[in-house]
PDB file of N, CA and C in Angstrom:
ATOM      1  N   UNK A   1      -9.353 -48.693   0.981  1.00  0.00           N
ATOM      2  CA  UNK A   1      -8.707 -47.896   1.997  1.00  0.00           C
ATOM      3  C   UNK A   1      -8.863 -46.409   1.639  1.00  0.00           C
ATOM      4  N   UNK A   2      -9.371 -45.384   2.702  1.00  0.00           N
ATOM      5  CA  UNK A   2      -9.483 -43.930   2.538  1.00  0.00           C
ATOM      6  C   UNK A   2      -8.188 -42.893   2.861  1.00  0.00           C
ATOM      7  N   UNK A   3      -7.782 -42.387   1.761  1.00  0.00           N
ATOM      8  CA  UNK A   3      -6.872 -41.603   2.313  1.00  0.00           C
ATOM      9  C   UNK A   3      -7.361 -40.913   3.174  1.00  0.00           C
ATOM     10  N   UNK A   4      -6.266 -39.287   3.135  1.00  0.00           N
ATOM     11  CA  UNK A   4      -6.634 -38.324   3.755  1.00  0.00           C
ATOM     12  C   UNK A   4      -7.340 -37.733   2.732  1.00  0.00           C
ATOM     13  N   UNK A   5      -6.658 -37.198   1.843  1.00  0.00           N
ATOM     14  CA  UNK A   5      -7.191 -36.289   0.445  1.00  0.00           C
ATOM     15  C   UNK A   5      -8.481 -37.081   0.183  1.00  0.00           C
ATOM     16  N   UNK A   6      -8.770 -38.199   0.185  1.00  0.00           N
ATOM     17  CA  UNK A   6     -10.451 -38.337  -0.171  1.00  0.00           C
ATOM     18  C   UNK A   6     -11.193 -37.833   1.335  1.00  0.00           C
ATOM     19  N   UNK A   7     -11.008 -38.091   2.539  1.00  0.00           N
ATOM     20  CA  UNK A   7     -11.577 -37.055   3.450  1.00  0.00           C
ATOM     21  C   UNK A   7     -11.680 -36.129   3.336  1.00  0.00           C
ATOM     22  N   UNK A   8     -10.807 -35.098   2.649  1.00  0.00           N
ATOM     23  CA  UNK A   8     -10.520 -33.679   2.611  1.00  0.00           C
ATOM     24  C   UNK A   8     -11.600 -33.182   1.622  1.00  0.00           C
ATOM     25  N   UNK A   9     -11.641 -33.824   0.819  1.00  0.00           N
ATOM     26  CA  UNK A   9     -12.224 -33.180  -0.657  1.00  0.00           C
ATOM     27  C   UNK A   9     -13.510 -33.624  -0.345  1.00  0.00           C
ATOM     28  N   UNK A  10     -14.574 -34.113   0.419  1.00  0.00           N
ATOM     29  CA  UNK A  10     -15.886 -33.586   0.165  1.00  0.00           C
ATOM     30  C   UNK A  10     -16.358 -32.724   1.395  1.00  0.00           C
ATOM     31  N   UNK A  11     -14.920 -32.183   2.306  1.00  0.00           N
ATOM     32  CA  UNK A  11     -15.228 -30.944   3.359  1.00  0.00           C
ATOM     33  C   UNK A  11     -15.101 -29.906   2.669  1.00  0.00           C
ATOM     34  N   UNK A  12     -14.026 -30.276   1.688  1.00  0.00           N
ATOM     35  CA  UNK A  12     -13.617 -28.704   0.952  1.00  0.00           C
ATOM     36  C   UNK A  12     -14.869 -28.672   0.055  1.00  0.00           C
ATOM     37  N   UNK A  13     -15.585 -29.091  -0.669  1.00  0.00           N
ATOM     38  CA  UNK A  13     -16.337 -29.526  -1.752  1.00  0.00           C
ATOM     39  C   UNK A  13     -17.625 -28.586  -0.795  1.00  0.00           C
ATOM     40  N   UNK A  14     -18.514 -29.308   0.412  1.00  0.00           N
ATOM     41  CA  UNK A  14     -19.101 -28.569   1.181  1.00  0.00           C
ATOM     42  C   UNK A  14     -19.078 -27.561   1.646  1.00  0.00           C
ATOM     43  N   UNK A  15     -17.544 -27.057   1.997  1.00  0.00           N
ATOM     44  CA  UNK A  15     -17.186 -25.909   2.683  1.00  0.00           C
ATOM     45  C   UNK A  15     -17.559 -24.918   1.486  1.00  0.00           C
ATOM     46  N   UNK A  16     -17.063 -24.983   0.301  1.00  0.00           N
ATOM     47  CA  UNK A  16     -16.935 -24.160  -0.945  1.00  0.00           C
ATOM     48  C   UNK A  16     -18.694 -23.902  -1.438  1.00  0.00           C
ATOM     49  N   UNK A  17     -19.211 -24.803  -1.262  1.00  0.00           N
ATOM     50  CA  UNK A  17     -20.594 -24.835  -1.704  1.00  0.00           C
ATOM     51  C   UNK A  17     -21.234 -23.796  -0.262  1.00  0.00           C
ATOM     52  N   UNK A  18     -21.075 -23.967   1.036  1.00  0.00           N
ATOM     53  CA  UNK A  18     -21.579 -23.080   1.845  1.00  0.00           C
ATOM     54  C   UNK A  18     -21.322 -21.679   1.396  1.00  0.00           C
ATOM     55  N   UNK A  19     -19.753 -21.748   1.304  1.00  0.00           N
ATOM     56  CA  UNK A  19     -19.663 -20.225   1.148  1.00  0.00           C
ATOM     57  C   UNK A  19     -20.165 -19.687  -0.370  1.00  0.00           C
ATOM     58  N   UNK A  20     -20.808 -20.190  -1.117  1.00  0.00           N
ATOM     59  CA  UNK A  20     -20.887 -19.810  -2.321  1.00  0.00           C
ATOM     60  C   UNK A  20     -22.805 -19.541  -2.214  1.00  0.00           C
ATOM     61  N   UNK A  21     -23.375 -20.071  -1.162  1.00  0.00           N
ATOM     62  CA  UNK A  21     -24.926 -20.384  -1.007  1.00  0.00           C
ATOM     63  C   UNK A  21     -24.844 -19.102  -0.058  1.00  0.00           C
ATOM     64  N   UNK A  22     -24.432 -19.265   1.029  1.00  0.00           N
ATOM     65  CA  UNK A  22     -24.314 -18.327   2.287  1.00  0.00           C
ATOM     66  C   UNK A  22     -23.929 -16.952   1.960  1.00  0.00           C
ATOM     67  N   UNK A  23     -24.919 -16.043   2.748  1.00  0.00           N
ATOM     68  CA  UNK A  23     -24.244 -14.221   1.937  1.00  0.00           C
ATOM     69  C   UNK A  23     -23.294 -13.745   3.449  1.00  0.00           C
ATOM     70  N   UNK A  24     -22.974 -14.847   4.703  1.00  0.00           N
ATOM     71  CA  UNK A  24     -22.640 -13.946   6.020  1.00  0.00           C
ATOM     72  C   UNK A  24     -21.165 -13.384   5.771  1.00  0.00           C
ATOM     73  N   UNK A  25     -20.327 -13.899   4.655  1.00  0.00           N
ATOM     74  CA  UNK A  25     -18.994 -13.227   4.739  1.00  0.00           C
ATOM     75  C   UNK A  25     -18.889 -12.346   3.457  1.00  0.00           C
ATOM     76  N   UNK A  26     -19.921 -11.971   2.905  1.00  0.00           N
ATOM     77  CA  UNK A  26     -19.998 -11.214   1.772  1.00  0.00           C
ATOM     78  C   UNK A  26     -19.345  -9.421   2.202  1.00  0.00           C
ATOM     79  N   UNK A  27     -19.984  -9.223   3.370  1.00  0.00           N
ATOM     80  CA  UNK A  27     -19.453  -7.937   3.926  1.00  0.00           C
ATOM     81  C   UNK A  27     -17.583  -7.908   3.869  1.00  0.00           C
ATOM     82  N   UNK A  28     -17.410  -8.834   4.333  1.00  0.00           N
ATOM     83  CA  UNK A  28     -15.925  -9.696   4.915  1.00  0.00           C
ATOM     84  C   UNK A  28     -15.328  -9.165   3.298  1.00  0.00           C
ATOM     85  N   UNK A  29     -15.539  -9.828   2.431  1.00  0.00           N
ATOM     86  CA  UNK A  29     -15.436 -10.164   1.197  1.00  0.00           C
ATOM     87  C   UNK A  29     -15.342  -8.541   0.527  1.00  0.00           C
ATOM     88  N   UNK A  30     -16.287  -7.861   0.358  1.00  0.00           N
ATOM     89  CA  UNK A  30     -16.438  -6.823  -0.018  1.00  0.00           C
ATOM     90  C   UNK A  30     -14.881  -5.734   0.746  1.00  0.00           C
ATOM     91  N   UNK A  31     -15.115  -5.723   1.965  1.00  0.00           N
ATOM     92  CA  UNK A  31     -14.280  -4.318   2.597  1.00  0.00           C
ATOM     93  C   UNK A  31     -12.583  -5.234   1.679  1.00  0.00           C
ATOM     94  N   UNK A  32     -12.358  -5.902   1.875  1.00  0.00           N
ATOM     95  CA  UNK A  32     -11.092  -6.517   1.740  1.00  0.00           C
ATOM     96  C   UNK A  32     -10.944  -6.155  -0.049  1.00  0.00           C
ATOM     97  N   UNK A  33     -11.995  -6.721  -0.621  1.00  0.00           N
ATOM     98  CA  UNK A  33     -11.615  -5.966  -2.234  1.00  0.00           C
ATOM     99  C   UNK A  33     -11.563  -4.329  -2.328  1.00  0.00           C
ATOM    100  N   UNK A  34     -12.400  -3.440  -1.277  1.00  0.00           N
ATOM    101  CA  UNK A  34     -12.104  -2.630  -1.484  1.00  0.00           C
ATOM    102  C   UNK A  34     -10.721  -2.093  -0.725  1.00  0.00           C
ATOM    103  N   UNK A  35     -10.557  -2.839   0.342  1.00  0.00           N
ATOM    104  CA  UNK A  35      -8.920  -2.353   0.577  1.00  0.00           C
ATOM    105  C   UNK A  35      -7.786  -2.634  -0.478  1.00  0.00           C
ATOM    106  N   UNK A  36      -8.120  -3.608  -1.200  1.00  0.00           N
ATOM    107  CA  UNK A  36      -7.024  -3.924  -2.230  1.00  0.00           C
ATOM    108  C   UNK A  36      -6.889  -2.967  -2.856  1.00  0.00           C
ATOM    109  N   UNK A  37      -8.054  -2.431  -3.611  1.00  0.00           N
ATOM    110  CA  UNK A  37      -8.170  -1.385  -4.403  1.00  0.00           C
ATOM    111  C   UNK A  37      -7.670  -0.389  -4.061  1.00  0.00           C
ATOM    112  N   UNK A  38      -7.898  -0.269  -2.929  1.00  0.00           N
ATOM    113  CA  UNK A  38      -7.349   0.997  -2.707  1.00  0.00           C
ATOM    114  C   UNK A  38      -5.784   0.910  -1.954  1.00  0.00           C
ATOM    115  N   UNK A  39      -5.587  -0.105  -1.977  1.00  0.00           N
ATOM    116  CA  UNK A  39      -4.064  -0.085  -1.554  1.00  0.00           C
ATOM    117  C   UNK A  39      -3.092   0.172  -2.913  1.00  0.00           C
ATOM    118  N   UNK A  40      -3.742  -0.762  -4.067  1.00  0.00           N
ATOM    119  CA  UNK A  40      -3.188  -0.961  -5.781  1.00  0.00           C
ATOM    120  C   UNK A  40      -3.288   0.545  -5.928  1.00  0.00           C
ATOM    121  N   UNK A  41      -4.104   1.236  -6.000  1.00  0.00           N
ATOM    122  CA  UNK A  41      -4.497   2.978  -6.441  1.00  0.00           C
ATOM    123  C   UNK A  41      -3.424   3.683  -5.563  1.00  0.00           C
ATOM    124  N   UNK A  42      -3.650   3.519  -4.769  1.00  0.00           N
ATOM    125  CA  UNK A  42      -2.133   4.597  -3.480  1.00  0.00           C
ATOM    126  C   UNK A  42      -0.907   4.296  -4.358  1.00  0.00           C
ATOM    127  N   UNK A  43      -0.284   3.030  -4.493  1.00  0.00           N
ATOM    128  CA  UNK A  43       0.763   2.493  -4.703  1.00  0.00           C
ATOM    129  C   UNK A  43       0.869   2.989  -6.132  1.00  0.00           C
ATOM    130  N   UNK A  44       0.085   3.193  -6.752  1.00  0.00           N
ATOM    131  CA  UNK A  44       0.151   3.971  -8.261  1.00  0.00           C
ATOM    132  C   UNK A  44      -0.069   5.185  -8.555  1.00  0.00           C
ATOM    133  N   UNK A  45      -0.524   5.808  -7.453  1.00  0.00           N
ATOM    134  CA  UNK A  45      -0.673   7.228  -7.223  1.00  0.00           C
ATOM    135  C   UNK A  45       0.583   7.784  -7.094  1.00  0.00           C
ATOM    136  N   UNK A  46       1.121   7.008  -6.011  1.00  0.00           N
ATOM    137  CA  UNK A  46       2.236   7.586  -5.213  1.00  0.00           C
ATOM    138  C   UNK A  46       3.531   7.452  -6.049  1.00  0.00           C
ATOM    139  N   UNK A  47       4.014   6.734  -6.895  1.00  0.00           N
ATOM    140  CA  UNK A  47       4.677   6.376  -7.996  1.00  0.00           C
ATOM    141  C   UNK A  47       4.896   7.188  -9.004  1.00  0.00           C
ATOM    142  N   UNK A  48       3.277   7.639  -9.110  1.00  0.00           N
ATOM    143  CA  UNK A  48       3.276   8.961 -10.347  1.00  0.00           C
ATOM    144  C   UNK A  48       3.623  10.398  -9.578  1.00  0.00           C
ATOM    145  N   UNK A  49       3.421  10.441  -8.878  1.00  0.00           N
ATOM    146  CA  UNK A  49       3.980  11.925  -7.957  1.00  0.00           C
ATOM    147  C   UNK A  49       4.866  12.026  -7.233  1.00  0.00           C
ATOM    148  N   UNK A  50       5.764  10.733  -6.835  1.00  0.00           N
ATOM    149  CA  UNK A  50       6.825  11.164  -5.984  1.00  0.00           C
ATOM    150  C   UNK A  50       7.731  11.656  -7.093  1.00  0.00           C
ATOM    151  N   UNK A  51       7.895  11.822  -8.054  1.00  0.00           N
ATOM    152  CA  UNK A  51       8.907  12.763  -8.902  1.00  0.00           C
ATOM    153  C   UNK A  51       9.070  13.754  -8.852  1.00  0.00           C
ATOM    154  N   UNK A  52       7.368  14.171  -9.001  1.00  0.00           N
ATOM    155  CA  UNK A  52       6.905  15.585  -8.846  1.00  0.00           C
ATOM    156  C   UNK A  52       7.481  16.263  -8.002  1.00  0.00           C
ATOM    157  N   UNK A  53       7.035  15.564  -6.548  1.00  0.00           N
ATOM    158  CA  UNK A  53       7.167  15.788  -5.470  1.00  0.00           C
ATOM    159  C   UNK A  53       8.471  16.158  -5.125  1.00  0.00           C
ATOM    160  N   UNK A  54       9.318  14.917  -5.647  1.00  0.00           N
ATOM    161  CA  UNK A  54      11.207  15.158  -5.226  1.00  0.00           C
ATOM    162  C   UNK A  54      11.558  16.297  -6.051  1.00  0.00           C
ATOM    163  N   UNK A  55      11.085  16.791  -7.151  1.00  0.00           N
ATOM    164  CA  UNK A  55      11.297  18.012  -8.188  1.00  0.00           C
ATOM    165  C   UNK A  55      11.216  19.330  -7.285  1.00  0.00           C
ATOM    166  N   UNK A  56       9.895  19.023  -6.457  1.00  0.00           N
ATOM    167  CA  UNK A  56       9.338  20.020  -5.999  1.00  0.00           C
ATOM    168  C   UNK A  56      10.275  20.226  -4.489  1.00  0.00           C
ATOM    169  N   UNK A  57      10.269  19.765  -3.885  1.00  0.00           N
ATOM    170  CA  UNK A  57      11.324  19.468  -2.962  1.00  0.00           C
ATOM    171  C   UNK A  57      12.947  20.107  -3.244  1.00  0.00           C
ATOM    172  N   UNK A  58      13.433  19.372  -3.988  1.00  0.00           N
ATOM    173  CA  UNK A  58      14.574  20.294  -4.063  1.00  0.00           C
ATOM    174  C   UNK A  58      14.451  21.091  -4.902  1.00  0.00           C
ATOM    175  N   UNK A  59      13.585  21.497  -5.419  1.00  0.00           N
ATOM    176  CA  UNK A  59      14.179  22.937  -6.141  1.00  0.00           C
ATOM    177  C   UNK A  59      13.432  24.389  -5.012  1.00  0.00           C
ATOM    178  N   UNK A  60      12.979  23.530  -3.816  1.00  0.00           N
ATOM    179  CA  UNK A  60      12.733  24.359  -2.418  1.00  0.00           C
ATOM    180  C   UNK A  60      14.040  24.325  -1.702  1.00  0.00           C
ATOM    181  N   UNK A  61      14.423  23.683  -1.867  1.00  0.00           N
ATOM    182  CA  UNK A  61      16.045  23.411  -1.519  1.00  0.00           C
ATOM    183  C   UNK A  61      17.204  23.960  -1.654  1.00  0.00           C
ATOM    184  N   UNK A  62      16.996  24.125  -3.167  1.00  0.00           N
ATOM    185  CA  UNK A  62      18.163  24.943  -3.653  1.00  0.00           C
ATOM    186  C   UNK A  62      17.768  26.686  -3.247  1.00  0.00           C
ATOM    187  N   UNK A  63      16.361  26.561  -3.365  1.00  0.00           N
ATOM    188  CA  UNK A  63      15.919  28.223  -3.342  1.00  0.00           C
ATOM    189  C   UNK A  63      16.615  28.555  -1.614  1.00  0.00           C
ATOM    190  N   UNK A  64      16.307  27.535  -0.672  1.00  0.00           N
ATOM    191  CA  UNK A  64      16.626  28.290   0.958  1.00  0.00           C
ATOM    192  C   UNK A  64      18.198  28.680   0.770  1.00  0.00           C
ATOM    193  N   UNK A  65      18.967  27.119  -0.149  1.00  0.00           N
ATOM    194  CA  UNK A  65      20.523  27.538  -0.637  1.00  0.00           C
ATOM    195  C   UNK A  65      20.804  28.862  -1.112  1.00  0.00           C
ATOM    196  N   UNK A  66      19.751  29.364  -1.626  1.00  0.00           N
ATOM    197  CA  UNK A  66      20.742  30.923  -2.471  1.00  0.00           C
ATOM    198  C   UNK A  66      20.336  31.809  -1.228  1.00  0.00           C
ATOM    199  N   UNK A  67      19.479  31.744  -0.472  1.00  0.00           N
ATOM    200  CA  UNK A  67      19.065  32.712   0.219  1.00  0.00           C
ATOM    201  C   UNK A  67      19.992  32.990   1.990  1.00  0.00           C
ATOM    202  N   UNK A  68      20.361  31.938   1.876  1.00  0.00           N
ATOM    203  CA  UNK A  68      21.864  32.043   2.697  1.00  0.00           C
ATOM    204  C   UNK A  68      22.471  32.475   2.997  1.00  0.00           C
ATOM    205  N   UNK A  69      23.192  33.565   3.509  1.00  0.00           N
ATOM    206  CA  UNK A  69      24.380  33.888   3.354  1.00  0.00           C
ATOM    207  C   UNK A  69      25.260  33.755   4.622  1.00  0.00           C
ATOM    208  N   UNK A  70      26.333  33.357   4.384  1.00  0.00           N
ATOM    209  CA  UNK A  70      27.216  33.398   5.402  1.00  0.00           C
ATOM    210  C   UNK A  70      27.255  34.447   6.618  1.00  0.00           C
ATOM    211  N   UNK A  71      27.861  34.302   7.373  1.00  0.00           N
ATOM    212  CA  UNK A  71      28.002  35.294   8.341  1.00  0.00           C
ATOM    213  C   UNK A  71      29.779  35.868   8.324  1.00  0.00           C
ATOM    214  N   UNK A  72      30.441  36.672   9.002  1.00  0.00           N
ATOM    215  CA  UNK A  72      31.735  36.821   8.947  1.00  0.00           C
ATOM    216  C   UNK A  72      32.673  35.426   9.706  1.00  0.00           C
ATOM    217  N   UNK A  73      33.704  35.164   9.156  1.00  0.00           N
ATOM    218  CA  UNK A  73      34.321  34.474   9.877  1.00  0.00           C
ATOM    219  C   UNK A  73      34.469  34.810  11.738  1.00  0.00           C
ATOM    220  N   UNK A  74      34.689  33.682  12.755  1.00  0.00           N
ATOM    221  CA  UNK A  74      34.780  34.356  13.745  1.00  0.00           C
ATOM    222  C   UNK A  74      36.689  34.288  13.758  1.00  0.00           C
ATOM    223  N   UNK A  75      37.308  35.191  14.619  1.00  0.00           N
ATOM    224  CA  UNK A  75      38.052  35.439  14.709  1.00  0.00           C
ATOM    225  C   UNK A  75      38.715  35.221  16.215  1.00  0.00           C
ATOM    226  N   UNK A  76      39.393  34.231  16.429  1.00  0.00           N
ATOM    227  CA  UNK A  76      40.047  33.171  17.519  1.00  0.00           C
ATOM    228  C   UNK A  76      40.501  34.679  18.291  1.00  0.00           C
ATOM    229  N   UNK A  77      40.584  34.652  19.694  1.00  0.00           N
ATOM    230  CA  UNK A  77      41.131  36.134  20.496  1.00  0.00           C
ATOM    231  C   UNK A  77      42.399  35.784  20.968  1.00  0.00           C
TER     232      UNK A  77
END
């Protein structure tokens, strides 16, 4: 008697051997490692400089703070 799993395993077995013989999803294959890459690199980029960045940020922050100054109170008639 044939299971399923012995059906399965000489499609997968074929399927795996096509794509390993066959170059048509190599393009496919390629852009996608390089999106990884470059998604992993952003995500570690961005990690190392948002400190910077928040450093840089408020101490623009505090500078508009000193440069402030009030105006006179208004005075109810």
């Amino acid at each position: 008697m044939l299971t399923v799993d012995a059906l399965r395993r000489p499609l997968l077995f074929s399927l795996l051997a096509r794509l390993w013989r066959e170059e048509e999803g190599q393009d496919l294959l390629e852009y996608a490692l390089l999106t990884g890459i470059i998604g992993v690199s952003s995500v570690l980029l961005f990690t190392s400089v948002a400190p910077k960045m928040s450093a840089a940020y408020q101490a623009w922050n505090t500078a508009q703070e000193n440069v402030w100054e009030p105006g006179p109170p208004l005075v109810a008639p």
